[in-house]
PDBML (XML) file of the C-alpha atoms, coordinates in Angstrom:
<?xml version="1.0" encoding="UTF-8" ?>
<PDBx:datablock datablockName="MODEL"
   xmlns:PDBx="http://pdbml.pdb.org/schema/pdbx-v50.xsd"
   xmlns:xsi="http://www.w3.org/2001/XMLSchema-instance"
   xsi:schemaLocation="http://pdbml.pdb.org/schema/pdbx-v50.xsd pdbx-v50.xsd">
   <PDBx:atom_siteCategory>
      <PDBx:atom_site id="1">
         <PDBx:B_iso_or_equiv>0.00</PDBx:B_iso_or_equiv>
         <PDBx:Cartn_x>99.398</PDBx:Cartn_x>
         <PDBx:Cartn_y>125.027</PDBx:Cartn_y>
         <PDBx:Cartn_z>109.761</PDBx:Cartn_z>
         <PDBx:auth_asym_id>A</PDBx:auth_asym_id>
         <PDBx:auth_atom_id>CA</PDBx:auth_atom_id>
         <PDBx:auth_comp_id>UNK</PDBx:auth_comp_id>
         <PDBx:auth_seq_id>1</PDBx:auth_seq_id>
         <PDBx:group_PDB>ATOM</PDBx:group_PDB>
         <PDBx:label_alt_id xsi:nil="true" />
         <PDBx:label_asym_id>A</PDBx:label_asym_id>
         <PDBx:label_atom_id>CA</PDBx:label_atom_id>
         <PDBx:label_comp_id>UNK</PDBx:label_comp_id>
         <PDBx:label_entity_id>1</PDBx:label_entity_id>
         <PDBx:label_seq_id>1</PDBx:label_seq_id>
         <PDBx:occupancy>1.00</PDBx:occupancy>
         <PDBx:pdbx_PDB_model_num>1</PDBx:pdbx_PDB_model_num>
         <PDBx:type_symbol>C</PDBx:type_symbol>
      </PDBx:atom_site>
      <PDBx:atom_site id="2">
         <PDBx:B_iso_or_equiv>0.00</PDBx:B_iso_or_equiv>
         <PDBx:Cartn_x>101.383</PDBx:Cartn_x>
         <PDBx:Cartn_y>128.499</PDBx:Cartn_y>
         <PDBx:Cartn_z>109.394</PDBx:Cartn_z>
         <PDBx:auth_asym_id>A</PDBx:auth_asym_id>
         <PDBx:auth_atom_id>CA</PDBx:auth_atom_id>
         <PDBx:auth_comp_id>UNK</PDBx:auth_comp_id>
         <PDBx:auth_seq_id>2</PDBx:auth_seq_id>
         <PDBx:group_PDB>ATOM</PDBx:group_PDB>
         <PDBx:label_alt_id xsi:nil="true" />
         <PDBx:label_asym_id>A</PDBx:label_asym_id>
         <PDBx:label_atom_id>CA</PDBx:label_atom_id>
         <PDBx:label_comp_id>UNK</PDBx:label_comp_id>
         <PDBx:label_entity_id>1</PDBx:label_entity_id>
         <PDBx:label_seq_id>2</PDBx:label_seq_id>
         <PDBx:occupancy>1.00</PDBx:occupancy>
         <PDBx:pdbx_PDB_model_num>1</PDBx:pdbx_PDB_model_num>
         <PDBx:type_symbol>C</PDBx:type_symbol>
      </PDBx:atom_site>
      <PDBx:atom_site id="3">
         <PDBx:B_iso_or_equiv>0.00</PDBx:B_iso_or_equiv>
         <PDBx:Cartn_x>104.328</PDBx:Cartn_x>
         <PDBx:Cartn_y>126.485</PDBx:Cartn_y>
         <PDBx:Cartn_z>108.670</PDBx:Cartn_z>
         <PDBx:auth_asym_id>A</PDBx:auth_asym_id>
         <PDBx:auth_atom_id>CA</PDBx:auth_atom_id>
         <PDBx:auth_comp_id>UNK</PDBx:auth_comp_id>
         <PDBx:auth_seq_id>3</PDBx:auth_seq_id>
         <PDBx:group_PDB>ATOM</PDBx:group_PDB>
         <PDBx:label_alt_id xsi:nil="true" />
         <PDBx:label_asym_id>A</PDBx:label_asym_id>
         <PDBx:label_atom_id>CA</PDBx:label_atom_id>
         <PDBx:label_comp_id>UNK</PDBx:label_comp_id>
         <PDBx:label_entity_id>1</PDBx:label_entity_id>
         <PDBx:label_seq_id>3</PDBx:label_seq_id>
         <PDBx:occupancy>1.00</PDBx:occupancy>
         <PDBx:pdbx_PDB_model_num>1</PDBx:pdbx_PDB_model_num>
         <PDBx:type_symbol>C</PDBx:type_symbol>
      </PDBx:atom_site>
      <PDBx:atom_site id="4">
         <PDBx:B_iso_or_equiv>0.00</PDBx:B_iso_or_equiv>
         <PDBx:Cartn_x>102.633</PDBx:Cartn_x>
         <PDBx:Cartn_y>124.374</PDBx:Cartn_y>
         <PDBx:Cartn_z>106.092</PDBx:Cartn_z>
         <PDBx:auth_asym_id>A</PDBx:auth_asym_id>
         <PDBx:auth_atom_id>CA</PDBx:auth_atom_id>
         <PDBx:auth_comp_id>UNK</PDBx:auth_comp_id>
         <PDBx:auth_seq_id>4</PDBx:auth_seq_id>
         <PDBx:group_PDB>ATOM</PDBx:group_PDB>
         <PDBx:label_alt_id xsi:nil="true" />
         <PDBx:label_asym_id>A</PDBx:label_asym_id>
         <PDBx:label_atom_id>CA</PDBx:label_atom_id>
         <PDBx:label_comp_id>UNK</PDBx:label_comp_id>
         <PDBx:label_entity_id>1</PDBx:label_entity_id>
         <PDBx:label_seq_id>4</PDBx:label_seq_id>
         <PDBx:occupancy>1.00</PDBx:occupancy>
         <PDBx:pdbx_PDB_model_num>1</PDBx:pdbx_PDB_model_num>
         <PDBx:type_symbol>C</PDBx:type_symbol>
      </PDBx:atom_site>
      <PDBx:atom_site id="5">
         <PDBx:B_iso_or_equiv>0.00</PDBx:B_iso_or_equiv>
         <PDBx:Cartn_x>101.090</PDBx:Cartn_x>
         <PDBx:Cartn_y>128.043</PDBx:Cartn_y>
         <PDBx:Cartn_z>104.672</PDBx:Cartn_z>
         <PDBx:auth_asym_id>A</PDBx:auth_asym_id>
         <PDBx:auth_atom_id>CA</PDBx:auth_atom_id>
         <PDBx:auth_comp_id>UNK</PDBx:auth_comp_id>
         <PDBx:auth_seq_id>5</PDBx:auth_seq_id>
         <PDBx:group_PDB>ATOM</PDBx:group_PDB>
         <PDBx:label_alt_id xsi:nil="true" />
         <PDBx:label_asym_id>A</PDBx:label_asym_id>
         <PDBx:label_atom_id>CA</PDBx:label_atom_id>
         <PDBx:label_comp_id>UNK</PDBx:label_comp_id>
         <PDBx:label_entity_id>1</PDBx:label_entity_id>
         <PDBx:label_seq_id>5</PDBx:label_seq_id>
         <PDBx:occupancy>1.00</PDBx:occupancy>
         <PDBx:pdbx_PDB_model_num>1</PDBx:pdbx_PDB_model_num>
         <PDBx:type_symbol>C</PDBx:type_symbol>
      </PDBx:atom_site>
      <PDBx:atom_site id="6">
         <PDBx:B_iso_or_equiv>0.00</PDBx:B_iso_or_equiv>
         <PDBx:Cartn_x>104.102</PDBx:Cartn_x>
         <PDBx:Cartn_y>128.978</PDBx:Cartn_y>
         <PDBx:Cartn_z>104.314</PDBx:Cartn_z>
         <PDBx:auth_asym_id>A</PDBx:auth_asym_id>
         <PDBx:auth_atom_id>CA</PDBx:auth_atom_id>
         <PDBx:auth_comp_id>UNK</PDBx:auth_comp_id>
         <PDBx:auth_seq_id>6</PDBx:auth_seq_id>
         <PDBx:group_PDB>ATOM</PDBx:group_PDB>
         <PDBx:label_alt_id xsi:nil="true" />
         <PDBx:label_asym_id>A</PDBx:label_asym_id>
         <PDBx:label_atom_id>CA</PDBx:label_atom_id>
         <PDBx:label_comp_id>UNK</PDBx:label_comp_id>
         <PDBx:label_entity_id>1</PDBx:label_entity_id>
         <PDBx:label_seq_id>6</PDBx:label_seq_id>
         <PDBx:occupancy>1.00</PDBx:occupancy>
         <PDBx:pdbx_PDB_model_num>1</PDBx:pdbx_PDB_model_num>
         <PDBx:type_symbol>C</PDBx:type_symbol>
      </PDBx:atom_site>
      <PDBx:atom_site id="7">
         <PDBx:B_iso_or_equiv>0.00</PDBx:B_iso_or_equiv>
         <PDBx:Cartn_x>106.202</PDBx:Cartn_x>
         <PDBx:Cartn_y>126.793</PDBx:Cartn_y>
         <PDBx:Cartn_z>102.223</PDBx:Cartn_z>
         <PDBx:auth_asym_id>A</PDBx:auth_asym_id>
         <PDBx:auth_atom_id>CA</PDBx:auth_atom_id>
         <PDBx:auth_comp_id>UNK</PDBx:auth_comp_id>
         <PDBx:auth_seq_id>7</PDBx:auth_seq_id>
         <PDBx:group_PDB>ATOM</PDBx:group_PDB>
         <PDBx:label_alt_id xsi:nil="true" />
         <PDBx:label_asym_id>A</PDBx:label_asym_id>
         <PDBx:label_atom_id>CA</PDBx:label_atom_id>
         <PDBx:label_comp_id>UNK</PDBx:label_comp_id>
         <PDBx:label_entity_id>1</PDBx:label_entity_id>
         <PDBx:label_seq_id>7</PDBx:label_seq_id>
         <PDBx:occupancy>1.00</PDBx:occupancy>
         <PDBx:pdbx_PDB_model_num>1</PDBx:pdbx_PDB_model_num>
         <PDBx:type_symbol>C</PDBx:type_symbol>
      </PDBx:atom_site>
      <PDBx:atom_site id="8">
         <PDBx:B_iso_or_equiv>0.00</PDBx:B_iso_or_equiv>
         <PDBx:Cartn_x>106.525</PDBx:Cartn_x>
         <PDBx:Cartn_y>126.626</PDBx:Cartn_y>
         <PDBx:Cartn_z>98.735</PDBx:Cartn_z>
         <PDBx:auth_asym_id>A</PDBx:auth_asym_id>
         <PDBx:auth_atom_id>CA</PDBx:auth_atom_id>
         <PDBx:auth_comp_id>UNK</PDBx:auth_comp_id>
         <PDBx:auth_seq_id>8</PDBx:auth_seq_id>
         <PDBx:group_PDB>ATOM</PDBx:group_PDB>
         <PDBx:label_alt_id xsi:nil="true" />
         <PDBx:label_asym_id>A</PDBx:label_asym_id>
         <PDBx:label_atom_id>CA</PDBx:label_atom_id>
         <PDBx:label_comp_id>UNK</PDBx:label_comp_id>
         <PDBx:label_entity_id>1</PDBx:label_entity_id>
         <PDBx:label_seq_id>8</PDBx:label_seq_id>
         <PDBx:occupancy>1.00</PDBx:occupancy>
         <PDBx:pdbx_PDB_model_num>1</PDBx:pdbx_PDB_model_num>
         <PDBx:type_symbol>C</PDBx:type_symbol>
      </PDBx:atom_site>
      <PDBx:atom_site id="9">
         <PDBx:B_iso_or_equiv>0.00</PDBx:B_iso_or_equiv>
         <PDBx:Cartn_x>104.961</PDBx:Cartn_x>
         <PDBx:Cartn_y>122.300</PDBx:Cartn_y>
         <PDBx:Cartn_z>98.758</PDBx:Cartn_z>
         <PDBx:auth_asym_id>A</PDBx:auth_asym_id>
         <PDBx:auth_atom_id>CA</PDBx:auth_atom_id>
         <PDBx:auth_comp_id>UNK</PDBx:auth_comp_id>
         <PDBx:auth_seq_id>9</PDBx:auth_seq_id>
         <PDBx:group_PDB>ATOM</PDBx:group_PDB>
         <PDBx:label_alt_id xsi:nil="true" />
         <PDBx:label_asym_id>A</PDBx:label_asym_id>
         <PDBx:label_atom_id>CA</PDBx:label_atom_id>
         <PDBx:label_comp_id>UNK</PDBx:label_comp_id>
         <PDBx:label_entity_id>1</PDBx:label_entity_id>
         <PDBx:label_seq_id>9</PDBx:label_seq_id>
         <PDBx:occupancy>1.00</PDBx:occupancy>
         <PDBx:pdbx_PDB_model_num>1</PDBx:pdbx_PDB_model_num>
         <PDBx:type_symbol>C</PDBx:type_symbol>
      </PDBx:atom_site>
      <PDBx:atom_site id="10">
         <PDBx:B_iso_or_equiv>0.00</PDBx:B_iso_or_equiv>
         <PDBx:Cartn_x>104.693</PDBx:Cartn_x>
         <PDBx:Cartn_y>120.322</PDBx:Cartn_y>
         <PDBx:Cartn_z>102.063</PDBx:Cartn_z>
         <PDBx:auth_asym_id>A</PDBx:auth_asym_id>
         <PDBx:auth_atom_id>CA</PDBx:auth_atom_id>
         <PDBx:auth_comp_id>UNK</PDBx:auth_comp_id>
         <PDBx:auth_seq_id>10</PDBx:auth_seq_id>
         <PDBx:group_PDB>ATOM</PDBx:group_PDB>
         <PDBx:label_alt_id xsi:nil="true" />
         <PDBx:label_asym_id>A</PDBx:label_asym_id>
         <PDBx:label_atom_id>CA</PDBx:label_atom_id>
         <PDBx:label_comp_id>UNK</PDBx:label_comp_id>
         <PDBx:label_entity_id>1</PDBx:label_entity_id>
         <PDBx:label_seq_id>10</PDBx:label_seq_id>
         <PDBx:occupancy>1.00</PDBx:occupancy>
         <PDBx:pdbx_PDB_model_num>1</PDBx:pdbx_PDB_model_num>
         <PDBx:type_symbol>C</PDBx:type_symbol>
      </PDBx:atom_site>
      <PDBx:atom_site id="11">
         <PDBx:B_iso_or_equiv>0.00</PDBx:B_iso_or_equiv>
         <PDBx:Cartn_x>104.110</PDBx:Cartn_x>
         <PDBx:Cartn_y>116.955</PDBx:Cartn_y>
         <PDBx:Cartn_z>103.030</PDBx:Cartn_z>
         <PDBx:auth_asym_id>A</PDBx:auth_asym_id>
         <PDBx:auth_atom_id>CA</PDBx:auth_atom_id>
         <PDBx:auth_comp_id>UNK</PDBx:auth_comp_id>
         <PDBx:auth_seq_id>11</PDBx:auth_seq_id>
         <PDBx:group_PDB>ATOM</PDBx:group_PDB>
         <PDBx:label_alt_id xsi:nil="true" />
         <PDBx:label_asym_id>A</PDBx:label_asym_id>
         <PDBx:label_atom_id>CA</PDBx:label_atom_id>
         <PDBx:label_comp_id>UNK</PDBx:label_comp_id>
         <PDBx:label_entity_id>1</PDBx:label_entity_id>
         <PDBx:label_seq_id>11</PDBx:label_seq_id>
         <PDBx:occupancy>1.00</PDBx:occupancy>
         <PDBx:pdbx_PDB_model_num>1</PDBx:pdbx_PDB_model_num>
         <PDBx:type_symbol>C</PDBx:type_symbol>
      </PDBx:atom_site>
      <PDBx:atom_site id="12">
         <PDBx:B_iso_or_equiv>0.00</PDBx:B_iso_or_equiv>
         <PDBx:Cartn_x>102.746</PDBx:Cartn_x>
         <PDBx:Cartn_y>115.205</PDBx:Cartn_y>
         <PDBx:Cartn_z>105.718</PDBx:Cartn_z>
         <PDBx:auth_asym_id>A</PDBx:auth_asym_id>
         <PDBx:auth_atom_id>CA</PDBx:auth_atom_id>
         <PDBx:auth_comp_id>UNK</PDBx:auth_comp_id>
         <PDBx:auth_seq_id>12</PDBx:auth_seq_id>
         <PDBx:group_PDB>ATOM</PDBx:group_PDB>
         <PDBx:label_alt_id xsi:nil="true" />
         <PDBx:label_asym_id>A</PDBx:label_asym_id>
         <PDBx:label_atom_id>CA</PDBx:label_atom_id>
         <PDBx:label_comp_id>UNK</PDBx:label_comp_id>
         <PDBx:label_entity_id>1</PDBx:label_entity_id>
         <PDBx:label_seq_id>12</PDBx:label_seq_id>
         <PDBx:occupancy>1.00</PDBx:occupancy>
         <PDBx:pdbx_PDB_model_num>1</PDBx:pdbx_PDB_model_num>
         <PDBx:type_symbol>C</PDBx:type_symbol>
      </PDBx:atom_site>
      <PDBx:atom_site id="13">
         <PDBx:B_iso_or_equiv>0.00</PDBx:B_iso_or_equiv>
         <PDBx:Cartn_x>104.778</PDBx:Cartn_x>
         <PDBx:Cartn_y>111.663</PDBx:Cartn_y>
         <PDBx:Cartn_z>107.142</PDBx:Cartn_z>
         <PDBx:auth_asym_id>A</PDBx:auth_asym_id>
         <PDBx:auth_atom_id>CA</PDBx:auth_atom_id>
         <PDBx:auth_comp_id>UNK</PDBx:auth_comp_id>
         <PDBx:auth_seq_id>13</PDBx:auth_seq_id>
         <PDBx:group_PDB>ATOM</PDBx:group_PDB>
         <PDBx:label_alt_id xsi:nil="true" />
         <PDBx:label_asym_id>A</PDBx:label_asym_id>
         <PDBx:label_atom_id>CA</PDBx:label_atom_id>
         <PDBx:label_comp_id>UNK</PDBx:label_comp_id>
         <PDBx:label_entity_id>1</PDBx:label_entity_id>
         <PDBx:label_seq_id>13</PDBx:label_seq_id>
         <PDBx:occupancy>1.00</PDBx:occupancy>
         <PDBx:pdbx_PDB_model_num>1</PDBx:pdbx_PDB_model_num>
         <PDBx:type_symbol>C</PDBx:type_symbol>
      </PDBx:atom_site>
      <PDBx:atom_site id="14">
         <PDBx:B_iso_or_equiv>0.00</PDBx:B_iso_or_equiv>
         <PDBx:Cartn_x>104.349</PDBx:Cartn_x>
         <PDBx:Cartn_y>109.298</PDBx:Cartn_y>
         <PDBx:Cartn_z>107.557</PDBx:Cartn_z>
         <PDBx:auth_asym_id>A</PDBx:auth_asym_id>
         <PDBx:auth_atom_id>CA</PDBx:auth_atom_id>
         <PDBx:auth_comp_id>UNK</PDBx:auth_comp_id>
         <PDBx:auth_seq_id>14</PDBx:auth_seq_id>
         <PDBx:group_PDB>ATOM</PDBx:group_PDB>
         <PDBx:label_alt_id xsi:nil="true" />
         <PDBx:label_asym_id>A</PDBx:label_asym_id>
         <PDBx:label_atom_id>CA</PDBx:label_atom_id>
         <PDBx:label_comp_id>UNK</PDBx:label_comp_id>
         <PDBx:label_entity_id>1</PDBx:label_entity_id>
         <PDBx:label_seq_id>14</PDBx:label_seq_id>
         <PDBx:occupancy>1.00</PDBx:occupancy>
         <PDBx:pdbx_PDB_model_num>1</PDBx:pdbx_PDB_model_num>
         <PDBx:type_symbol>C</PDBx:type_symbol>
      </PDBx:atom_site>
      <PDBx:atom_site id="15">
         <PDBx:B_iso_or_equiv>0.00</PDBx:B_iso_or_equiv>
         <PDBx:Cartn_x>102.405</PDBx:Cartn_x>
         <PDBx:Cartn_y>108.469</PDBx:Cartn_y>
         <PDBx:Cartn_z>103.709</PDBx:Cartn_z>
         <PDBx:auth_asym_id>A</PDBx:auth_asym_id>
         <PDBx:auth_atom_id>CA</PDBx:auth_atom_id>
         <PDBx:auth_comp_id>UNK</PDBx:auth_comp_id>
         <PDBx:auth_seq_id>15</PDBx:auth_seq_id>
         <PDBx:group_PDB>ATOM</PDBx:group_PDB>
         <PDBx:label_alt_id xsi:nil="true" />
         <PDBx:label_asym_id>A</PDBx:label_asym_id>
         <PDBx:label_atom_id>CA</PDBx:label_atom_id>
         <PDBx:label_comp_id>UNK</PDBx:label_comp_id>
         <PDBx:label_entity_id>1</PDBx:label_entity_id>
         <PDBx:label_seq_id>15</PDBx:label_seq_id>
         <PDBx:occupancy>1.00</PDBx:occupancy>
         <PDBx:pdbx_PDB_model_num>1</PDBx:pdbx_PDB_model_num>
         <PDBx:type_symbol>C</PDBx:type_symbol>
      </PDBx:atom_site>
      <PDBx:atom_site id="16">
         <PDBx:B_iso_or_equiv>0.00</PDBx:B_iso_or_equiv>
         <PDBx:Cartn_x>99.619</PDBx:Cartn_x>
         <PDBx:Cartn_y>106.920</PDBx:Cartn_y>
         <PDBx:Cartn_z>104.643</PDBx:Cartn_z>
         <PDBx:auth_asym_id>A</PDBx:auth_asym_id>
         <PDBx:auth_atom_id>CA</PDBx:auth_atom_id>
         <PDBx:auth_comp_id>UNK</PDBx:auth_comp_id>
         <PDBx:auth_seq_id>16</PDBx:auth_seq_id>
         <PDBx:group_PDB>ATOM</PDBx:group_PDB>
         <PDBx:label_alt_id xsi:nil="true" />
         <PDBx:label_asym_id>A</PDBx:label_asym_id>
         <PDBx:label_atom_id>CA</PDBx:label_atom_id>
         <PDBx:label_comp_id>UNK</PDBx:label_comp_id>
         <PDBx:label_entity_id>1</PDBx:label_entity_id>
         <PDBx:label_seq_id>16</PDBx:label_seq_id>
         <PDBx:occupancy>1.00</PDBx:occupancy>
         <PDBx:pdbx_PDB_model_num>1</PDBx:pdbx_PDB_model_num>
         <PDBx:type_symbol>C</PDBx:type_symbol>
      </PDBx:atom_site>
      <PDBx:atom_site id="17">
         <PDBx:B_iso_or_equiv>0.00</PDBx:B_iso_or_equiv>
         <PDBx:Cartn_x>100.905</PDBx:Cartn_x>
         <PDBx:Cartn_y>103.483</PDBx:Cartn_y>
         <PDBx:Cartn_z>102.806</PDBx:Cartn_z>
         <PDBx:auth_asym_id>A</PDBx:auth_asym_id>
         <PDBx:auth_atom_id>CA</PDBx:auth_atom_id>
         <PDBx:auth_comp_id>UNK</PDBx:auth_comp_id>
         <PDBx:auth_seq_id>17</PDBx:auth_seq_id>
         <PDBx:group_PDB>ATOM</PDBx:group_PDB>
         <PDBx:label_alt_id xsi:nil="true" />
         <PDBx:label_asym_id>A</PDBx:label_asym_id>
         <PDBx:label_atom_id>CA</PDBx:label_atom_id>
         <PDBx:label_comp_id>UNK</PDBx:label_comp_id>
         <PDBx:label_entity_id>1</PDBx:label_entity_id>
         <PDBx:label_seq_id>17</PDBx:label_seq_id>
         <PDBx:occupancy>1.00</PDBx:occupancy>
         <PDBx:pdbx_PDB_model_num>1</PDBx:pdbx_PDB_model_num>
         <PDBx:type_symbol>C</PDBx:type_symbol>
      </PDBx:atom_site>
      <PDBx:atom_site id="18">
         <PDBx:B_iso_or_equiv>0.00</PDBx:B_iso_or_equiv>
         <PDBx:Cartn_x>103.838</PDBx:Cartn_x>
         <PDBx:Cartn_y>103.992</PDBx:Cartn_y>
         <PDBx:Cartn_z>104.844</PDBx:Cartn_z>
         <PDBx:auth_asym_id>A</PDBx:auth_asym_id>
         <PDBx:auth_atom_id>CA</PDBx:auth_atom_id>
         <PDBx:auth_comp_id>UNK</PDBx:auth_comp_id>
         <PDBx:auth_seq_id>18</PDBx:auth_seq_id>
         <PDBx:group_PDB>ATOM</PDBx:group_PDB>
         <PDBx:label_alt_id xsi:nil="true" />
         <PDBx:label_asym_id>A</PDBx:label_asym_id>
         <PDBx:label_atom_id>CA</PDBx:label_atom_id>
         <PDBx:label_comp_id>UNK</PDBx:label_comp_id>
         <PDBx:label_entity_id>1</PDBx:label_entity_id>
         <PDBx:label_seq_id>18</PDBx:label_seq_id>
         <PDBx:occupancy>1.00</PDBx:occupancy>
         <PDBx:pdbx_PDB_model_num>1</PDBx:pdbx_PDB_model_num>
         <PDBx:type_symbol>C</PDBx:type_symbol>
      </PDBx:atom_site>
      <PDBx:atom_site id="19">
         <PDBx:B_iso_or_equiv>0.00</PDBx:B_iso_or_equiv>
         <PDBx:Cartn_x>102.146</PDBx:Cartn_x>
         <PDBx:Cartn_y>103.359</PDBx:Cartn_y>
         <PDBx:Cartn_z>108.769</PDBx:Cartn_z>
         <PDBx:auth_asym_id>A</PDBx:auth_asym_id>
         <PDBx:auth_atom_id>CA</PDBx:auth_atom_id>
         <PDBx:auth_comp_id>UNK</PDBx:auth_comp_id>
         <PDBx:auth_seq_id>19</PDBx:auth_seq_id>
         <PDBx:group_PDB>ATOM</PDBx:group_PDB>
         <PDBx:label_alt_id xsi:nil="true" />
         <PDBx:label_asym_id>A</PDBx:label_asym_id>
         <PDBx:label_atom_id>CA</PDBx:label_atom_id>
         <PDBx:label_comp_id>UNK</PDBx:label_comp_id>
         <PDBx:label_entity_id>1</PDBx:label_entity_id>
         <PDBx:label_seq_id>19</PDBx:label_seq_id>
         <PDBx:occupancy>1.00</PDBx:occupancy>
         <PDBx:pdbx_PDB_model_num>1</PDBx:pdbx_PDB_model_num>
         <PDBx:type_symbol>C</PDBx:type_symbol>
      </PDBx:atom_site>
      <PDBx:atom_site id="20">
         <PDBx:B_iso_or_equiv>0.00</PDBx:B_iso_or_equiv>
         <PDBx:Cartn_x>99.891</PDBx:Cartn_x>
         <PDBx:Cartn_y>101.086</PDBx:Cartn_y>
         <PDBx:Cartn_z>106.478</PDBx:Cartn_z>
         <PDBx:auth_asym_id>A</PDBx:auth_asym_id>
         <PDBx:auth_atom_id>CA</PDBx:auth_atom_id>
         <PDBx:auth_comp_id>UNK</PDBx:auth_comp_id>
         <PDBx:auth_seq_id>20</PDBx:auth_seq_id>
         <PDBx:group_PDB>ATOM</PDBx:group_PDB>
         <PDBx:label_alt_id xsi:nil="true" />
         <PDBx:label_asym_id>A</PDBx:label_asym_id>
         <PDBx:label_atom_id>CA</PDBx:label_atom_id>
         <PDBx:label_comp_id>UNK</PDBx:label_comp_id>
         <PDBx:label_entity_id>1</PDBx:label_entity_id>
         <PDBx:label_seq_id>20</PDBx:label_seq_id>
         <PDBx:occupancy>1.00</PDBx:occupancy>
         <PDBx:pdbx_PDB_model_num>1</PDBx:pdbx_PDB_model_num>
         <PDBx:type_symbol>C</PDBx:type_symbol>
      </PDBx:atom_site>
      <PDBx:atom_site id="21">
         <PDBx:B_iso_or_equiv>0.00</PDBx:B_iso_or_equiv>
         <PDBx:Cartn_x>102.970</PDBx:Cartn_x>
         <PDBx:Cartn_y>98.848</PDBx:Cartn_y>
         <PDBx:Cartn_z>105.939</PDBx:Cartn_z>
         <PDBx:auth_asym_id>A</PDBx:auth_asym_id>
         <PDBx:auth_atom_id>CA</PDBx:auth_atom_id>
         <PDBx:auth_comp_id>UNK</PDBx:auth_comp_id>
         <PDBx:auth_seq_id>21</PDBx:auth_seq_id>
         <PDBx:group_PDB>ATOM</PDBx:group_PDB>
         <PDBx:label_alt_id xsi:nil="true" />
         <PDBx:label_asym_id>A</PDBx:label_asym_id>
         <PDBx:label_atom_id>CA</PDBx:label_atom_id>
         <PDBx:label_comp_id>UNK</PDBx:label_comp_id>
         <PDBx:label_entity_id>1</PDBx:label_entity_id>
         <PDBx:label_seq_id>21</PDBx:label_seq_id>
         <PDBx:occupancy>1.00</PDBx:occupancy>
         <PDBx:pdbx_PDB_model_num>1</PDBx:pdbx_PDB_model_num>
         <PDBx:type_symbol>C</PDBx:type_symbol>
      </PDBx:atom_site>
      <PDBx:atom_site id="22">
         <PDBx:B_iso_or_equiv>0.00</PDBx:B_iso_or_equiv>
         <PDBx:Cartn_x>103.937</PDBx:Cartn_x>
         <PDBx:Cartn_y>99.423</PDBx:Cartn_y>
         <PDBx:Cartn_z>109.575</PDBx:Cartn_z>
         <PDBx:auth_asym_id>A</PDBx:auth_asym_id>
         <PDBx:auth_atom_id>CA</PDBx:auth_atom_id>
         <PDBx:auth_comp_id>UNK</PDBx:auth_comp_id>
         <PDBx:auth_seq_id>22</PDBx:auth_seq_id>
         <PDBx:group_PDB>ATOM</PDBx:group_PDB>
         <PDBx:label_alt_id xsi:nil="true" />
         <PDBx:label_asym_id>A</PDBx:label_asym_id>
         <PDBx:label_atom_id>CA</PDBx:label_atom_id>
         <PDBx:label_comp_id>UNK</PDBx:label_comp_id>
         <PDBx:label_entity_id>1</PDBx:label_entity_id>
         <PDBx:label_seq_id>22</PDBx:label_seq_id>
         <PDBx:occupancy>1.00</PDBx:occupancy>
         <PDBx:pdbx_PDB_model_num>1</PDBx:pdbx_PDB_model_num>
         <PDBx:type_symbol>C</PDBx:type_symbol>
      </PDBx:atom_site>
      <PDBx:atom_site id="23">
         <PDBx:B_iso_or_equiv>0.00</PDBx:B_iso_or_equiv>
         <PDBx:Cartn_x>101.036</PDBx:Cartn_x>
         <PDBx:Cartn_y>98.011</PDBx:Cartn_y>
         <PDBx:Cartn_z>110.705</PDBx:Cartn_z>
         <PDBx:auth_asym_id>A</PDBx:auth_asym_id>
         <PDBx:auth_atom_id>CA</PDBx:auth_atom_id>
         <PDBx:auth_comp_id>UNK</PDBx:auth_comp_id>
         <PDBx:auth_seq_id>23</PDBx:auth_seq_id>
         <PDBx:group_PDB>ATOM</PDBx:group_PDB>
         <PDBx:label_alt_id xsi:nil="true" />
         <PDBx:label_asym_id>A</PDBx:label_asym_id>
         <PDBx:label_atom_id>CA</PDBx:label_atom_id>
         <PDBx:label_comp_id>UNK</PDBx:label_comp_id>
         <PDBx:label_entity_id>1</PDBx:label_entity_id>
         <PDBx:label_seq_id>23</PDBx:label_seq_id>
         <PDBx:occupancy>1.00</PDBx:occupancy>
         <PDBx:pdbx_PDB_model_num>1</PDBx:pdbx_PDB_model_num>
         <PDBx:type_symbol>C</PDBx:type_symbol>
      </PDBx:atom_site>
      <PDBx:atom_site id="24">
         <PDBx:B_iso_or_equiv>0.00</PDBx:B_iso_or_equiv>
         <PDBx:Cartn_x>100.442</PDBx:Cartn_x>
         <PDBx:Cartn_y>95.608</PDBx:Cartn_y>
         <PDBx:Cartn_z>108.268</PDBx:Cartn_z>
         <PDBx:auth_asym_id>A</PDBx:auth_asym_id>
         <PDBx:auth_atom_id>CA</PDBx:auth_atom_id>
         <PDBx:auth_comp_id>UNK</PDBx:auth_comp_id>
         <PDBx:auth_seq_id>24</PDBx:auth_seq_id>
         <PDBx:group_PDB>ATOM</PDBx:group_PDB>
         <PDBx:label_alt_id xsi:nil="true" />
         <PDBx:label_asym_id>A</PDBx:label_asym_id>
         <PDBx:label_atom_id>CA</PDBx:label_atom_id>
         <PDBx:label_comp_id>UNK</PDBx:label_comp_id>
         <PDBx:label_entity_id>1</PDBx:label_entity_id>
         <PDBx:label_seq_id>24</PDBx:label_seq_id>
         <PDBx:occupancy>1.00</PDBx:occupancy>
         <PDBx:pdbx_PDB_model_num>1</PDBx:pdbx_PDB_model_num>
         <PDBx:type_symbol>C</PDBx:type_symbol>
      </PDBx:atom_site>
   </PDBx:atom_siteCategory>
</PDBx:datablock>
């Protein structure tokens, strides 16, 4: 969470319709 504070944008992986694919 610090790290994600810290930056100037962020983003979480996988996307969620990413590991939805996966899955899928």
């Amino acid at each position: 969470n610090a790290l994600k504070s810290a930056a100037t944008s962020y983003v979480e992986m996988p996307r969620q319709e990413q590991e939805r694919n996966h899955y899928n």
